[in-house]
PDB file of N, CA and C in Angstrom:
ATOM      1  N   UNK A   1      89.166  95.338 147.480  1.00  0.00           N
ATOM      2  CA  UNK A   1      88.343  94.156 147.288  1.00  0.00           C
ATOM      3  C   UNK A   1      88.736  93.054 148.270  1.00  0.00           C
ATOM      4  N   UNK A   2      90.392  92.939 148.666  1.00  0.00           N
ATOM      5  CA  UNK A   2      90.467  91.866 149.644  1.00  0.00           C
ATOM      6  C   UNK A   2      90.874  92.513 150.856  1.00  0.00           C
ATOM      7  N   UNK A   3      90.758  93.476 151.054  1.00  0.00           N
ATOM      8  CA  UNK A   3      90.775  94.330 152.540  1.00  0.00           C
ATOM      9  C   UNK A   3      92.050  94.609 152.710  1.00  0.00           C
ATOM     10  N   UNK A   4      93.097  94.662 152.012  1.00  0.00           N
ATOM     11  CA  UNK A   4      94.580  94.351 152.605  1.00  0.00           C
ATOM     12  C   UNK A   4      94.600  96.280 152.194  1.00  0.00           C
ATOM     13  N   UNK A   5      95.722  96.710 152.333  1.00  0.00           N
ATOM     14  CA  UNK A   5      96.275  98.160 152.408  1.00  0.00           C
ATOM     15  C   UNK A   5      96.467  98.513 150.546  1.00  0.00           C
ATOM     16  N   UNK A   6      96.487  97.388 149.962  1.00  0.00           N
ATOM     17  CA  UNK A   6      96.913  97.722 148.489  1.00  0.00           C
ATOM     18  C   UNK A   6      95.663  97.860 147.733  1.00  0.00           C
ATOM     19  N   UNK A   7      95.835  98.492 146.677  1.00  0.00           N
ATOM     20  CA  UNK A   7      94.699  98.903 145.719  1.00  0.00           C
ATOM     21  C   UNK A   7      94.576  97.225 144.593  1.00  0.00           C
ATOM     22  N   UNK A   8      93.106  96.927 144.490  1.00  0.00           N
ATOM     23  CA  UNK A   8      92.984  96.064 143.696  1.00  0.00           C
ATOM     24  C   UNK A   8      91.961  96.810 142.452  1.00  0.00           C
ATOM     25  N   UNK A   9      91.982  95.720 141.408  1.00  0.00           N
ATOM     26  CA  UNK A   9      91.375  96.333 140.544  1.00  0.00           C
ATOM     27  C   UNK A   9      90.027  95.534 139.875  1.00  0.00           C
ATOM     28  N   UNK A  10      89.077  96.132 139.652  1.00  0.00           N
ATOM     29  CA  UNK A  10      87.625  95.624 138.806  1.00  0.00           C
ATOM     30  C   UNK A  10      87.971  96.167 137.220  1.00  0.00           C
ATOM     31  N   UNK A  11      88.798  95.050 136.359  1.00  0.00           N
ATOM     32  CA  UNK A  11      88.592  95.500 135.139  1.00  0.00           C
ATOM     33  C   UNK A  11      87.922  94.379 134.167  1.00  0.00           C
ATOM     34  N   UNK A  12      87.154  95.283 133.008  1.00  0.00           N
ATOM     35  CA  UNK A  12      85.433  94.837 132.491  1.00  0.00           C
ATOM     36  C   UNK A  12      86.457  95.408 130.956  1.00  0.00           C
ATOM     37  N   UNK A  13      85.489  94.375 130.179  1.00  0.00           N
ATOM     38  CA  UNK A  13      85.500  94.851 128.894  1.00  0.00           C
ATOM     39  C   UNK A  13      84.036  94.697 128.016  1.00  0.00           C
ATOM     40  N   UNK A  14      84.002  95.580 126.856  1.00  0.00           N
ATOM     41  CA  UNK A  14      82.532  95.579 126.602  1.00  0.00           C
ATOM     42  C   UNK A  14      82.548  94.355 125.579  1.00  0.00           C
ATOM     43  N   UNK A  15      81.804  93.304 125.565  1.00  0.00           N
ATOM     44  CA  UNK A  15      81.463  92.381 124.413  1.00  0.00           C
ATOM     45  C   UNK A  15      80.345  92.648 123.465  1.00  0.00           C
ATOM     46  N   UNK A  16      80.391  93.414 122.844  1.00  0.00           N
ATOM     47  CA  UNK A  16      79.216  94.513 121.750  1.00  0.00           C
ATOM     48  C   UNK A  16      78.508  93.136 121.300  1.00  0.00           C
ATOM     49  N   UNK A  17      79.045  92.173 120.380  1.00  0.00           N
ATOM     50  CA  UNK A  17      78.063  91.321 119.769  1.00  0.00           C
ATOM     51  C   UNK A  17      77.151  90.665 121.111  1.00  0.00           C
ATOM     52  N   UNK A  18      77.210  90.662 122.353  1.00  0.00           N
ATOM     53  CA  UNK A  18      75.951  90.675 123.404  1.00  0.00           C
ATOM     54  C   UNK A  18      75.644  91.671 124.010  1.00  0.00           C
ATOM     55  N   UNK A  19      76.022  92.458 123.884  1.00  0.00           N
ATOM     56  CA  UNK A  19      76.252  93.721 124.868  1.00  0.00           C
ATOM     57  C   UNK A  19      76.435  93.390 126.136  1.00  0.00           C
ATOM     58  N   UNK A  20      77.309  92.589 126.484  1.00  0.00           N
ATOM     59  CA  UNK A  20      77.925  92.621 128.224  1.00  0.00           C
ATOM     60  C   UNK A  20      79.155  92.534 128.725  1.00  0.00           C
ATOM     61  N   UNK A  21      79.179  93.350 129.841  1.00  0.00           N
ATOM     62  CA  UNK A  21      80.582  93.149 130.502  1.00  0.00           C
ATOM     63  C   UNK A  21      80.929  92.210 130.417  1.00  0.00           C
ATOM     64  N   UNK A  22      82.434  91.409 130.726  1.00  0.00           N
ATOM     65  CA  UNK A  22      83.421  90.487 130.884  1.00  0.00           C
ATOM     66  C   UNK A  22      84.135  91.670 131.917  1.00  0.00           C
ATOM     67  N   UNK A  23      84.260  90.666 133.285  1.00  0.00           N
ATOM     68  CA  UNK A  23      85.133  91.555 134.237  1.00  0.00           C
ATOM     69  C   UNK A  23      85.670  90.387 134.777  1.00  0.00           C
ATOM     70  N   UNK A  24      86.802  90.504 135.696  1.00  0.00           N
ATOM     71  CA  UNK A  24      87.721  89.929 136.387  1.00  0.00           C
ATOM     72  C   UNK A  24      88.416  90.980 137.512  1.00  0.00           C
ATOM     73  N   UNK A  25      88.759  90.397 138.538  1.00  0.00           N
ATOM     74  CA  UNK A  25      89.016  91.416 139.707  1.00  0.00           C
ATOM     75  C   UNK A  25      90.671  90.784 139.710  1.00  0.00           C
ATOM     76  N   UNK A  26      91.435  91.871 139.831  1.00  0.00           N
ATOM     77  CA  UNK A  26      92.764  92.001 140.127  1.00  0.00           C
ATOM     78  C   UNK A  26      93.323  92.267 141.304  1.00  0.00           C
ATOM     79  N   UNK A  27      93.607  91.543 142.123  1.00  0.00           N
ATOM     80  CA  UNK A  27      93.713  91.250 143.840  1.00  0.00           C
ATOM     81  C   UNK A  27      95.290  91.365 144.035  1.00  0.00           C
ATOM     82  N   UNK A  28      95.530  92.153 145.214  1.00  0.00           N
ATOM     83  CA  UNK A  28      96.661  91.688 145.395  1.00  0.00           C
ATOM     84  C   UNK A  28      97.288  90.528 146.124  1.00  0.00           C
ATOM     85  N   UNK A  29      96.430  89.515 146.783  1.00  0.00           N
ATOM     86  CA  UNK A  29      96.251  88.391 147.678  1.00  0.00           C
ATOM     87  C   UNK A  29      96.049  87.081 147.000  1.00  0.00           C
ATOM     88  N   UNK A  30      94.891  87.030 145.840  1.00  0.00           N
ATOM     89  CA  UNK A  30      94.905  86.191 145.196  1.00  0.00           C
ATOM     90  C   UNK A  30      95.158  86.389 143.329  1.00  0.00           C
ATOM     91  N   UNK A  31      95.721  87.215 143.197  1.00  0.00           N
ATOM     92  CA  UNK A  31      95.988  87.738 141.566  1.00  0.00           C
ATOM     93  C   UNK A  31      94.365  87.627 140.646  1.00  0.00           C
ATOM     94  N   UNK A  32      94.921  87.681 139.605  1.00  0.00           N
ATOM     95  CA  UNK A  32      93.677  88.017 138.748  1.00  0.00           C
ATOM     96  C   UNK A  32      92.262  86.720 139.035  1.00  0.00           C
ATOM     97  N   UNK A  33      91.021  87.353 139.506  1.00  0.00           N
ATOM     98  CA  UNK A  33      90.062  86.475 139.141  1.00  0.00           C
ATOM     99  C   UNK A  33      89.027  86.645 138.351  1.00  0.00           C
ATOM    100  N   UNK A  34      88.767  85.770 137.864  1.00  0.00           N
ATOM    101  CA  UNK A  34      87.534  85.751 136.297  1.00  0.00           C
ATOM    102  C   UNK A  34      86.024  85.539 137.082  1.00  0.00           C
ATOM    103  N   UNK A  35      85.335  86.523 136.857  1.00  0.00           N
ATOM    104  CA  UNK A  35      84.407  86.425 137.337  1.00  0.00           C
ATOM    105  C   UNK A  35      83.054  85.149 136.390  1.00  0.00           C
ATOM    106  N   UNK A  36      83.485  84.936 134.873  1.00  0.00           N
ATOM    107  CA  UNK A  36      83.117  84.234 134.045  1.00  0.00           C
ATOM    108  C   UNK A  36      81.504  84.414 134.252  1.00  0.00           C
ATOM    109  N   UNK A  37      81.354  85.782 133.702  1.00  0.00           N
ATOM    110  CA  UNK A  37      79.698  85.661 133.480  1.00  0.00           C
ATOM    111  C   UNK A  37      79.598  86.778 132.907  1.00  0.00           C
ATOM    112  N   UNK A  38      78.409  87.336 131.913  1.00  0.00           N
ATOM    113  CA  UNK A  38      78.351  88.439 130.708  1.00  0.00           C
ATOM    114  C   UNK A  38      77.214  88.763 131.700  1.00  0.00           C
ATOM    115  N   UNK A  39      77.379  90.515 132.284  1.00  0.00           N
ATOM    116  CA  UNK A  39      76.396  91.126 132.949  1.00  0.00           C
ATOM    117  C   UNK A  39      76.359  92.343 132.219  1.00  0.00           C
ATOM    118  N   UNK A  40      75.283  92.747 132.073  1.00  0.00           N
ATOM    119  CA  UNK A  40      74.290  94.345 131.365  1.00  0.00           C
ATOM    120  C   UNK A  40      75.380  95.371 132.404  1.00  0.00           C
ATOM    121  N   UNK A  41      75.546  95.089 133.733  1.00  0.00           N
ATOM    122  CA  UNK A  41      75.913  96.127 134.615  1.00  0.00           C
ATOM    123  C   UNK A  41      76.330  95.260 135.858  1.00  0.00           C
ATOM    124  N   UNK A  42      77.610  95.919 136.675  1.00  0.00           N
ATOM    125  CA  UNK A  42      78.421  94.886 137.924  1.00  0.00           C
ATOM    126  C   UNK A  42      78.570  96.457 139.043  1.00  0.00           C
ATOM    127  N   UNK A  43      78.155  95.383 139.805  1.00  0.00           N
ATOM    128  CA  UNK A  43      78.779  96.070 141.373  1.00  0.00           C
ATOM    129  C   UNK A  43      79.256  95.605 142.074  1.00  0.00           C
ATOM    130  N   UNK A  44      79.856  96.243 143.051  1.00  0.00           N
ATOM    131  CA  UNK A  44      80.990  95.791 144.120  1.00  0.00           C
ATOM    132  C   UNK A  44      79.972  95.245 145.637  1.00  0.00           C
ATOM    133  N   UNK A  45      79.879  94.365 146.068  1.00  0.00           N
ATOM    134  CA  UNK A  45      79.059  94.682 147.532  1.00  0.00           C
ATOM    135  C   UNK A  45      79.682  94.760 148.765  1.00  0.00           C
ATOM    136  N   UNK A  46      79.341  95.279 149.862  1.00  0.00           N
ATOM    137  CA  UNK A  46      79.796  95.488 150.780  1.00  0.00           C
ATOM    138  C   UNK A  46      80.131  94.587 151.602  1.00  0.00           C
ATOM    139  N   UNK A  47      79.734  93.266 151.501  1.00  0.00           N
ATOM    140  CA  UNK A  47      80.577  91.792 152.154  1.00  0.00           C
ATOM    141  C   UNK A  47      81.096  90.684 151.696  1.00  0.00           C
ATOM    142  N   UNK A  48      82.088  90.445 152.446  1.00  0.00           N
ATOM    143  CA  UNK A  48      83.045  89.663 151.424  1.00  0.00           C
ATOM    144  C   UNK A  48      82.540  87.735 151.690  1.00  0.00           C
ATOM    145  N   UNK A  49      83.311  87.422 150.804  1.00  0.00           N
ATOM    146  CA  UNK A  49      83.092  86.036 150.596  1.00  0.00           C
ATOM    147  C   UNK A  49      84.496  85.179 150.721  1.00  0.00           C
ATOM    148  N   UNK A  50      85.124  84.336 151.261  1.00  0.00           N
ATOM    149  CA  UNK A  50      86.177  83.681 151.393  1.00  0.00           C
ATOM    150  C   UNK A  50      87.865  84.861 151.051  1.00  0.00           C
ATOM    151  N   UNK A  51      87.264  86.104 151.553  1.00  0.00           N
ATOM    152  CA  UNK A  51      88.593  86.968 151.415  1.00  0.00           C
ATOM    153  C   UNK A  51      88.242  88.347 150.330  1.00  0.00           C
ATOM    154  N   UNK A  52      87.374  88.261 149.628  1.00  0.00           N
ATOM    155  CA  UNK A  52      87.210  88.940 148.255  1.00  0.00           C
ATOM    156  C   UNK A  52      85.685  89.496 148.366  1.00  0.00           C
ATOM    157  N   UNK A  53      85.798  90.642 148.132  1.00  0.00           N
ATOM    158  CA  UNK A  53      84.147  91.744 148.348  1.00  0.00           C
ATOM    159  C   UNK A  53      83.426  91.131 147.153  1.00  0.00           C
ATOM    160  N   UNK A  54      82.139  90.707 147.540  1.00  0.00           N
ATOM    161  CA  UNK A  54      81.126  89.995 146.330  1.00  0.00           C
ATOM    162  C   UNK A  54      80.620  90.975 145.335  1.00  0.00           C
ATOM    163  N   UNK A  55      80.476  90.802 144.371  1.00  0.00           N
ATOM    164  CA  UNK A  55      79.447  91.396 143.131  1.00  0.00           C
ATOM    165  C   UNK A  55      78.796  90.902 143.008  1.00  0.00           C
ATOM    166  N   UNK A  56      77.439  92.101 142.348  1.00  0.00           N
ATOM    167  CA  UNK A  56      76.110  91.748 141.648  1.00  0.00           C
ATOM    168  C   UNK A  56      76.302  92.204 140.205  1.00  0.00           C
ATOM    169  N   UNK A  57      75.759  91.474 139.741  1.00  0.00           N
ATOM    170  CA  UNK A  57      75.684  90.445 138.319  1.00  0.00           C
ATOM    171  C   UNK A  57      74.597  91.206 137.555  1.00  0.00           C
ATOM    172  N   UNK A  58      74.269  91.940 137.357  1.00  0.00           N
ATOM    173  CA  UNK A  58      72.865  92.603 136.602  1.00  0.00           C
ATOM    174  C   UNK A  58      72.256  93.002 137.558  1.00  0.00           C
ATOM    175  N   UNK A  59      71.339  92.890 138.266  1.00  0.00           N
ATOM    176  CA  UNK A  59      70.509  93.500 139.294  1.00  0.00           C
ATOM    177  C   UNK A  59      70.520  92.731 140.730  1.00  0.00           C
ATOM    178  N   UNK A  60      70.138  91.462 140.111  1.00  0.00           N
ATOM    179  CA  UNK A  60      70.222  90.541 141.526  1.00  0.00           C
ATOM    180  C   UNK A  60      70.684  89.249 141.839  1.00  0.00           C
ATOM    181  N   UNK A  61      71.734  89.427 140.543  1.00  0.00           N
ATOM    182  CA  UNK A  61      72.820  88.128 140.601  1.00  0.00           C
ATOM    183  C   UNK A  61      73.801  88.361 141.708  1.00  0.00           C
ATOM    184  N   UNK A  62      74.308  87.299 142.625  1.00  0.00           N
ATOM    185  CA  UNK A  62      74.952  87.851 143.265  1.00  0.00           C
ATOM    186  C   UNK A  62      76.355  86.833 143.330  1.00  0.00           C
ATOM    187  N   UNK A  63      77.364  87.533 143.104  1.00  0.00           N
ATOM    188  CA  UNK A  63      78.702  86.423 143.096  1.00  0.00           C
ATOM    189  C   UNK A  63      79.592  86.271 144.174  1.00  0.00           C
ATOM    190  N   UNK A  64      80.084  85.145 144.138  1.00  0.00           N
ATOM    191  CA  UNK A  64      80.998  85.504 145.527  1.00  0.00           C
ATOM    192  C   UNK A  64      82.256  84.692 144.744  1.00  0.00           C
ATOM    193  N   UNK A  65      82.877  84.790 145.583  1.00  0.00           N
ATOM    194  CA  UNK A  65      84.428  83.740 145.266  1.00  0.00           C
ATOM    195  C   UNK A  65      84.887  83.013 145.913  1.00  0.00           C
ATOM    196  N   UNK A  66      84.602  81.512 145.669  1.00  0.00           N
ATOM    197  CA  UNK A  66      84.852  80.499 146.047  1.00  0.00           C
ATOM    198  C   UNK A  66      86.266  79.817 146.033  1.00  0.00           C
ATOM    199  N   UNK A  67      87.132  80.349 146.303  1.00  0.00           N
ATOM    200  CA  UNK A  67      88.509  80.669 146.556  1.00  0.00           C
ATOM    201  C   UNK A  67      89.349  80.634 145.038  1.00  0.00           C
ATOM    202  N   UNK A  68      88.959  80.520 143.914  1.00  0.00           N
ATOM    203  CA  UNK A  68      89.945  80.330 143.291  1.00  0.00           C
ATOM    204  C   UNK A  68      88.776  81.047 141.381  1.00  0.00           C
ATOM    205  N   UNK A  69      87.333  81.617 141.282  1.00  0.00           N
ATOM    206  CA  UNK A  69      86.750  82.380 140.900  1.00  0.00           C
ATOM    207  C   UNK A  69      85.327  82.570 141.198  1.00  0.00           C
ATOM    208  N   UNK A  70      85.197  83.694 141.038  1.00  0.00           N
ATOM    209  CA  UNK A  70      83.683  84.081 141.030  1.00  0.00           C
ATOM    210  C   UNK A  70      82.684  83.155 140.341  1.00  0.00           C
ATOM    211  N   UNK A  71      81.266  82.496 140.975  1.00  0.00           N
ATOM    212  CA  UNK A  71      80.152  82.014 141.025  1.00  0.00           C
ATOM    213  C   UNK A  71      78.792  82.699 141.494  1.00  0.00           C
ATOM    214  N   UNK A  72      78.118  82.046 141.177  1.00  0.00           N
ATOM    215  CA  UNK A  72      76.600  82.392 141.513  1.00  0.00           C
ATOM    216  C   UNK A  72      76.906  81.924 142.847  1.00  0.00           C
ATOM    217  N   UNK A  73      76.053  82.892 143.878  1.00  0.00           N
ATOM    218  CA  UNK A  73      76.120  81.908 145.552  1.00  0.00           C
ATOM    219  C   UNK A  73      75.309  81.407 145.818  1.00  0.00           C
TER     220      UNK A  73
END
């Protein structure tokens, strides 16, 4: 996720009473970030934003990280 040689991590948990993810990306550059938004379904995208590969948010939400968590861009 931040391009460096180490493995980072996309971990999601299910919130049943809405049915949506809660995810946060686990970096080894900038430690854990909260992406703070309930999505049906998350992806990884192929360009990054201030250091950190952006996600989409349900279909065509798209987040980036504004150095310190994930936002709408």
């Amino acid at each position: 996720m931040d391009g460096d040689a180490v493995k980072d991590t996309l971990l999601c948990s299910y919130w049943e009473r809405w049915g949506a993810l809660m995810c946060s990306v686990k970096s080894s550059r900038f430690g854990e970030v909260e992406t703070n938004r309930g999505c049906d379904r998350i992806g990884v995208l192929g360009h990054k934003t201030n250091g950190l590969s952006d996600l989409v948010c349900n279909r065509h939400t798209v987040l980036a990280f504004d150095g310190v968590r994930y936002g709408r861009e």
